[in-house]
C-alpha atoms as a PDB file:
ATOM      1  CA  UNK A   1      51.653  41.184 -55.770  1.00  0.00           C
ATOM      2  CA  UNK A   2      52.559  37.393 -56.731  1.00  0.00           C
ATOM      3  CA  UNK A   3      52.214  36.468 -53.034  1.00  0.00           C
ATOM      4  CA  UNK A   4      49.151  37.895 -52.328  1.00  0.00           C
ATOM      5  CA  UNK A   5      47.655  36.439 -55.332  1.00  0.00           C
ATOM      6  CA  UNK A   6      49.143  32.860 -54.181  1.00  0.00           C
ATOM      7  CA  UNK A   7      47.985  33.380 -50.980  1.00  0.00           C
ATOM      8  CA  UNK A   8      44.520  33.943 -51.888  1.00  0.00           C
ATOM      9  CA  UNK A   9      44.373  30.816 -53.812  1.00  0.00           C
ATOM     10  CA  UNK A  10      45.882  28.264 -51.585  1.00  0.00           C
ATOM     11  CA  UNK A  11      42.451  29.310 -49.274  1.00  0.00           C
ATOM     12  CA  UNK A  12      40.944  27.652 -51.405  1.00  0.00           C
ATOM     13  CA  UNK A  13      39.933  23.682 -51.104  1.00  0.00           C
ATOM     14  CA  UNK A  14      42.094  22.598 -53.431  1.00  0.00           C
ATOM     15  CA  UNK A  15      45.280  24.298 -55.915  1.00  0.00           C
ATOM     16  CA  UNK A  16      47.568  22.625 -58.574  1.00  0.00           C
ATOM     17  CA  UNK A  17      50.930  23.539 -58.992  1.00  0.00           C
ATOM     18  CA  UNK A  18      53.357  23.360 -62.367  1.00  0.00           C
ATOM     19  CA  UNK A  19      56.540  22.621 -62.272  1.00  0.00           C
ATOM     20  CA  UNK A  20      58.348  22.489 -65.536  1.00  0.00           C
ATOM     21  CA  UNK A  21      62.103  21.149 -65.219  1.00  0.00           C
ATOM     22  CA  UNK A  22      62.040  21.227 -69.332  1.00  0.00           C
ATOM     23  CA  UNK A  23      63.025  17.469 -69.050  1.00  0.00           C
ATOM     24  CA  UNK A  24      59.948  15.641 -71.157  1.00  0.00           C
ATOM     25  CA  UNK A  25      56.563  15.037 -70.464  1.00  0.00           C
ATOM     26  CA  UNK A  26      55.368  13.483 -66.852  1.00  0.00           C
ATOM     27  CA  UNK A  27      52.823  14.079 -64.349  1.00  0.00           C
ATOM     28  CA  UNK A  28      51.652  12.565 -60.946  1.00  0.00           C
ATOM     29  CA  UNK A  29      49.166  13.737 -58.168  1.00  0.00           C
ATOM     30  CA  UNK A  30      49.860  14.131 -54.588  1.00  0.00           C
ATOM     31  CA  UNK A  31      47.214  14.385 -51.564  1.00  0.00           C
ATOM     32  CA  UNK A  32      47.910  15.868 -48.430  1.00  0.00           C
ATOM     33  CA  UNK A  33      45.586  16.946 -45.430  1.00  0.00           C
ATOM     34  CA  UNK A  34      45.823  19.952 -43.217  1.00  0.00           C
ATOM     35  CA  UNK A  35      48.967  20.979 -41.687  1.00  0.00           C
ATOM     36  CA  UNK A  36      48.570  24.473 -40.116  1.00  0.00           C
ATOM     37  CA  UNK A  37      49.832  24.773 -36.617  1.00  0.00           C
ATOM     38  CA  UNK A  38      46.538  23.821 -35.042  1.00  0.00           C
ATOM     39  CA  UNK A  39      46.146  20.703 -36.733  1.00  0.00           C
ATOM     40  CA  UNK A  40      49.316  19.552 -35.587  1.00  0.00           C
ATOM     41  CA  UNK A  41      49.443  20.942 -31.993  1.00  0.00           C
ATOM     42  CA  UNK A  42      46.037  18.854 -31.453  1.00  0.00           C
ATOM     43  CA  UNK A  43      47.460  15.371 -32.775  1.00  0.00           C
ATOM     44  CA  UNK A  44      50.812  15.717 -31.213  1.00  0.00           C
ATOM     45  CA  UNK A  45      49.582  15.080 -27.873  1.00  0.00           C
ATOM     46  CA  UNK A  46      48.819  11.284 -28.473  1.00  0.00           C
ATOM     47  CA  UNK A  47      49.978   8.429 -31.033  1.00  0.00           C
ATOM     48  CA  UNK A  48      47.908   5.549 -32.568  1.00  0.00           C
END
């Protein structure tokens, strides 16, 4: 149940995730861009 209801929300353009370590009060934001097997089998045949 938990994975299907993850998996339906990472299709979406954009998620957050929480971590909580219990260790104070932080935060920070991390971008990324698409890496599903396509994406990566079309940009591994050449370098810039």
């Amino acid at each position: 149940k938990a994975e299907m209801k993850a998996s339906e929300i990472m299709k979406g353009d954009e998620f957050s995730v929480t971590v909580d370590l219990n260790a104070g009060s932080s935060g920070f934001k991390m971008l990324t861009c698409d890496l599903t097997d396509e994406y990566v089998h079309i940009n591994a045949d050449y370098r810039t």
